[in-house]
N, C-alpha and C. Protein backbone atom coordinates (compact mmCIF):
# COMPACT_ATOMS: atom_id res chain seq x y z
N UNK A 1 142.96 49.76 104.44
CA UNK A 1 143.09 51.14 103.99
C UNK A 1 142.04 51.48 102.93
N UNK A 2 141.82 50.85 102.07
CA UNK A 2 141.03 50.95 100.97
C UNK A 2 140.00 51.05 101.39
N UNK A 3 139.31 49.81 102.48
CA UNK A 3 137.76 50.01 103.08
C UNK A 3 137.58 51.60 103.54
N UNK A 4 138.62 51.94 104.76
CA UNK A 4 138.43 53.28 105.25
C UNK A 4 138.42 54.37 103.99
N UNK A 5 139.06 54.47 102.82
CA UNK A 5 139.00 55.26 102.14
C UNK A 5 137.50 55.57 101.33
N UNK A 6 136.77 54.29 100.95
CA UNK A 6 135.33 53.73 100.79
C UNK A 6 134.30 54.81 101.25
N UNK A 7 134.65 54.42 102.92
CA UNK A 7 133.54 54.87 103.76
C UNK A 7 133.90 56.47 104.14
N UNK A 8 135.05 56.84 104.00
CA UNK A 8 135.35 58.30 103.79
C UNK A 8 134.43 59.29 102.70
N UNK A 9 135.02 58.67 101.37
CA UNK A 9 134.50 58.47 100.71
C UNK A 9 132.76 59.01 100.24
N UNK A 10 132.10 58.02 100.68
CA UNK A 10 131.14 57.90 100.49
C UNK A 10 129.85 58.58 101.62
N UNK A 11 130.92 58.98 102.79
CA UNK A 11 130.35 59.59 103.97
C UNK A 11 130.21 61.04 103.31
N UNK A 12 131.33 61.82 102.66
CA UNK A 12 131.54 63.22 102.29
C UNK A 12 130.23 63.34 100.85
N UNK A 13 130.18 61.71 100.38
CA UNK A 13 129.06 62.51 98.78
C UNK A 13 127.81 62.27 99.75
N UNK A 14 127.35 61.52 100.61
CA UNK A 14 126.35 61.76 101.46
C UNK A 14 126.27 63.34 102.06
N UNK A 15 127.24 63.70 102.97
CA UNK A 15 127.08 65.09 103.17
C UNK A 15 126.86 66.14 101.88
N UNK A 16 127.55 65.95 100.76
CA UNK A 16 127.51 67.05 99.98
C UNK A 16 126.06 66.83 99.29
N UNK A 17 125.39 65.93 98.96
CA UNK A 17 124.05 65.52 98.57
C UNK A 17 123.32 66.46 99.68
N UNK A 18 123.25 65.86 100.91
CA UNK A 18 122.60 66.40 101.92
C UNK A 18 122.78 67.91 101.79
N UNK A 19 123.58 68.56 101.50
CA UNK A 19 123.83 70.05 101.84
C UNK A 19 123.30 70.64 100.18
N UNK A 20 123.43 70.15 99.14
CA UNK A 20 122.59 70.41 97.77
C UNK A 20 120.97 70.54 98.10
N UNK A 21 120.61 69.24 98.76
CA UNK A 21 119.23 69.31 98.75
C UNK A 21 118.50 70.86 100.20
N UNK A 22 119.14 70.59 100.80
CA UNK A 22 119.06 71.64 101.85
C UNK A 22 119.36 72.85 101.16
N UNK A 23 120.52 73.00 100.16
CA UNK A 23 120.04 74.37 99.32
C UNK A 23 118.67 74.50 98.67
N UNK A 24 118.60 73.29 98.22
CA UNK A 24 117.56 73.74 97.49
C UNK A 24 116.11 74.17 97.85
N UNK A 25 116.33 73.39 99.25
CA UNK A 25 114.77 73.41 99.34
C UNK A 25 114.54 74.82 100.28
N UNK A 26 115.75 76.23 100.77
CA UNK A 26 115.97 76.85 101.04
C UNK A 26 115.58 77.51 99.94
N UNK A 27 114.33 78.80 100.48
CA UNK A 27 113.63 79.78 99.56
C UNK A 27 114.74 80.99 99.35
N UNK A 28 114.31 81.61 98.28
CA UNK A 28 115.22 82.56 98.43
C UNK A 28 114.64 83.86 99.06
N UNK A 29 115.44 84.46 99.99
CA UNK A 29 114.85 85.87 100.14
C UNK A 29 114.00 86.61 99.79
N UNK A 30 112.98 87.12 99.86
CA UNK A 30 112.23 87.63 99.09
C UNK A 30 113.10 88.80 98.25
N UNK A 31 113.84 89.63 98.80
CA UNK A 31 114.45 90.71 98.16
C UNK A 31 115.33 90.43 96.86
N UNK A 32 115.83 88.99 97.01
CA UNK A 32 116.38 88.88 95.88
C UNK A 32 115.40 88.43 94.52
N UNK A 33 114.10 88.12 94.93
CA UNK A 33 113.25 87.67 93.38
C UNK A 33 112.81 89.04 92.77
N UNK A 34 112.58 89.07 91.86
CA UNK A 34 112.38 89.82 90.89
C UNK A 34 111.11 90.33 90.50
N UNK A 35 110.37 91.57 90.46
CA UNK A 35 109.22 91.79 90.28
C UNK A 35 108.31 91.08 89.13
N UNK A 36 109.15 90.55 88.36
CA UNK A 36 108.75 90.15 87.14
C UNK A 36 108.77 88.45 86.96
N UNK A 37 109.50 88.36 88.57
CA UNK A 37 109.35 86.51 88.41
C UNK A 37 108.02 85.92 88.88
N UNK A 38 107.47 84.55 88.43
CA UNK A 38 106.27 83.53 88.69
C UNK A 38 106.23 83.46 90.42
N UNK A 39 107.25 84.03 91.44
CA UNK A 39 106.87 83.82 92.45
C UNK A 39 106.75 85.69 93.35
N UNK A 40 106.76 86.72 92.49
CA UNK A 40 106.82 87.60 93.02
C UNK A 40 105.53 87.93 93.45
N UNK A 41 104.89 87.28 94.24
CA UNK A 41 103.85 87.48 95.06
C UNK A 41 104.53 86.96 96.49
N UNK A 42 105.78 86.45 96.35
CA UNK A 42 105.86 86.62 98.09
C UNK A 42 106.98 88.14 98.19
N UNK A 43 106.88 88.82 97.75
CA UNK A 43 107.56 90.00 97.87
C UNK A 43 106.10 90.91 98.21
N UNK A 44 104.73 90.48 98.12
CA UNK A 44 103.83 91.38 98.35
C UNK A 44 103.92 91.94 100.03
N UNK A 45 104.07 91.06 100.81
CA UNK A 45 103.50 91.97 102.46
C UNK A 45 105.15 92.60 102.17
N UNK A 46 106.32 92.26 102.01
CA UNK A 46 107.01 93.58 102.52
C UNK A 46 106.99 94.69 102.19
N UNK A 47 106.48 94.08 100.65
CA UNK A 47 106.29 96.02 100.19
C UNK A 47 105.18 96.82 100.31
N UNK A 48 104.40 96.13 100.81
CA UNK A 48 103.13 96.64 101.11
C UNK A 48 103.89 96.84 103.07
N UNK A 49 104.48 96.28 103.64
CA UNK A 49 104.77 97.05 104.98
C UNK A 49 105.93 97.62 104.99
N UNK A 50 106.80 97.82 103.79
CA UNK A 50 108.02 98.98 103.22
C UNK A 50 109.27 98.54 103.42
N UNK A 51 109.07 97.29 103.69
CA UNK A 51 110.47 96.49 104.16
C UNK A 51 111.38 96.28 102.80
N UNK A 52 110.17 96.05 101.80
CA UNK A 52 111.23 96.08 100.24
C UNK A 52 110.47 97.10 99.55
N UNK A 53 111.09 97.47 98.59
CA UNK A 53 110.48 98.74 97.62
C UNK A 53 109.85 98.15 96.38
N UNK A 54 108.60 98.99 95.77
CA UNK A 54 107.86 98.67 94.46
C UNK A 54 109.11 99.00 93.60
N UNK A 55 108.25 98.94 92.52
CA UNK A 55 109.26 98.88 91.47
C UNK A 55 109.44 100.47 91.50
N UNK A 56 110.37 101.45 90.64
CA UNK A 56 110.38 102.42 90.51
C UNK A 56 109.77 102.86 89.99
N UNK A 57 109.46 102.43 88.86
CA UNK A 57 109.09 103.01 87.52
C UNK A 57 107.15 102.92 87.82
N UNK A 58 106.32 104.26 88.11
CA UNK A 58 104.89 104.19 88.24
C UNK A 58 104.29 102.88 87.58
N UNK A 59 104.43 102.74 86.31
CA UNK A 59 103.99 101.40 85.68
C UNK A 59 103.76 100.72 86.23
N UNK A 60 105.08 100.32 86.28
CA UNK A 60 105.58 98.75 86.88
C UNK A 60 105.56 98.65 88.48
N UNK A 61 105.23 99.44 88.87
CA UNK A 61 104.64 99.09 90.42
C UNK A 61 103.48 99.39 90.60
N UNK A 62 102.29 99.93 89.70
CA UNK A 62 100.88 99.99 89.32
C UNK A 62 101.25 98.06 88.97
N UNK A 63 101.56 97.84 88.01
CA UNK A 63 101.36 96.52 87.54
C UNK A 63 102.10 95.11 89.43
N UNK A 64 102.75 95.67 89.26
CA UNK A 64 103.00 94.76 91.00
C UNK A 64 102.30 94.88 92.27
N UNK A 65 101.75 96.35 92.19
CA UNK A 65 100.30 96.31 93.01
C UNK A 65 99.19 95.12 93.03
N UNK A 66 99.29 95.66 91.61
CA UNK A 66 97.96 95.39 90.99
C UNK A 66 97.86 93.24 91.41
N UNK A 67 98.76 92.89 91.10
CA UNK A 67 99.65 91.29 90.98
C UNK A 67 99.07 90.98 92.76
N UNK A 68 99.75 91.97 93.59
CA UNK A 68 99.83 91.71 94.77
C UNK A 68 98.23 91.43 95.24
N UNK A 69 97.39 92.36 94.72
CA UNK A 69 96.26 92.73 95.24
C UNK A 69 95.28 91.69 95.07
N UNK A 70 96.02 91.04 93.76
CA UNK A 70 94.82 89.76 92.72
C UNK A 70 95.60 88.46 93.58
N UNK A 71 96.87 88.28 93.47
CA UNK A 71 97.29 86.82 93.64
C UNK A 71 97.53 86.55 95.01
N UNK A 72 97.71 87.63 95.97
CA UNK A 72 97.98 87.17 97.36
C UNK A 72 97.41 87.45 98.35
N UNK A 73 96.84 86.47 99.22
CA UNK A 73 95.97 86.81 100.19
C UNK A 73 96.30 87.47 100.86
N UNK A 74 95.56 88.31 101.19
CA UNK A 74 96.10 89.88 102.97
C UNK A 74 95.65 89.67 103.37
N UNK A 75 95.57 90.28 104.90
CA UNK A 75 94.95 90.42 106.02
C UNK A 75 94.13 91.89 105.16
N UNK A 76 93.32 92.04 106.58
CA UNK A 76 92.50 93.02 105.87
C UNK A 76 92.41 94.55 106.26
N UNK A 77 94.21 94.96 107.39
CA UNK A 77 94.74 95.95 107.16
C UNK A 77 96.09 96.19 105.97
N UNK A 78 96.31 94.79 105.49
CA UNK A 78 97.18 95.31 104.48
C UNK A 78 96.21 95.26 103.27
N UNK A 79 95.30 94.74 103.19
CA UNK A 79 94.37 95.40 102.03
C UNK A 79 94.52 96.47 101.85
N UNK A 80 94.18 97.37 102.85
CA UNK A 80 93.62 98.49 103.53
C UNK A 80 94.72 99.81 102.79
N UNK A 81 96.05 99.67 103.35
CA UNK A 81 97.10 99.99 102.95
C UNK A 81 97.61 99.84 101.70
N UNK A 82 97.40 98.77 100.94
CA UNK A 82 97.94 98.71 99.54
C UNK A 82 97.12 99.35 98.08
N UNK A 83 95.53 99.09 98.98
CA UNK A 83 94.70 99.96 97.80
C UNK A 83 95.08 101.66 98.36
N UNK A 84 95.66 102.33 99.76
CA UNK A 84 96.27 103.32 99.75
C UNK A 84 97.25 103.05 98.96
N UNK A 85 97.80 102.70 98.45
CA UNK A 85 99.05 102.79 97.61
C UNK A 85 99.15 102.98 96.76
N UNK A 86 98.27 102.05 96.08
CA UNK A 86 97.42 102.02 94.87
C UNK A 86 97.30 103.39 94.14
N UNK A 87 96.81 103.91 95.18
CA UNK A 87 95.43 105.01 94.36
C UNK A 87 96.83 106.66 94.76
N UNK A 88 97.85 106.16 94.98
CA UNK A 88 98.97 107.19 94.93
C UNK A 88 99.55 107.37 93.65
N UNK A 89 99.68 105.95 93.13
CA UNK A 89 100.44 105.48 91.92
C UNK A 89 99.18 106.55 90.67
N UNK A 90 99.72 107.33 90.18
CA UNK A 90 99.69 108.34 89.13
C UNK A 90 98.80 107.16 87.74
N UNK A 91 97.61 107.25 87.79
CA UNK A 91 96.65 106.45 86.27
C UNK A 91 96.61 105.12 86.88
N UNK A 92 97.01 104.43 88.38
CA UNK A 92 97.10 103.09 88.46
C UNK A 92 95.40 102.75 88.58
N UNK A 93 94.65 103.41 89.06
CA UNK A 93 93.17 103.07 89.06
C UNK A 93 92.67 102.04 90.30
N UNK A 94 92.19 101.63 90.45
CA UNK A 94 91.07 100.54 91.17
C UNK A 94 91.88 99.13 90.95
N UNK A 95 91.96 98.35 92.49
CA UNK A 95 92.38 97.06 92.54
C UNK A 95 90.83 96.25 91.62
């Protein structure tokens, strides 16, 4: 009884290990990071193809443009499109 309880046991902290690391190494959504977090450059192609929204505030989506335009590589119709975007944003100026 004791052996089977062991290998019970020790089968379930194997699975729950296994299912921790599989969280982890699971990205998060882009929609849920934050304009202001170290990885919000993978939020650039949706909002540049409208799937997620800039920030509200002119600023701060002049400044997440601007992020998108410097840190993440495009193709070279979403270039195309985001310096249109750009140059909508009210004082945002030139990528």
């Amino acid at each position: 009884m004791r052996g089977s309880y062991r290998r019970i046991s020790r089968s379930l902290l194997l699975i729950g290990a296994a299912l921790i690391v599989t969280a982890a190494a699971t990205p998060a959504p882009e929609s849920t990071i934050r304009w202001d977090a170290k990885n919000a450059y993978l939020k650039c192609d949706g909002a540049i193809d409208g799937s997620i929204t800039w920030p509200a505030e002119p600023e701060a989506a002049c400044v997440a443009m601007l992020m998108c335009a410097n840190e993440r590589a495009l193709s070279a119709e979403r270039q195309q499109r985001l310096i249109e975007q750009i140059r909508r944003v009210p004082g945002c100026g030139e990528p």
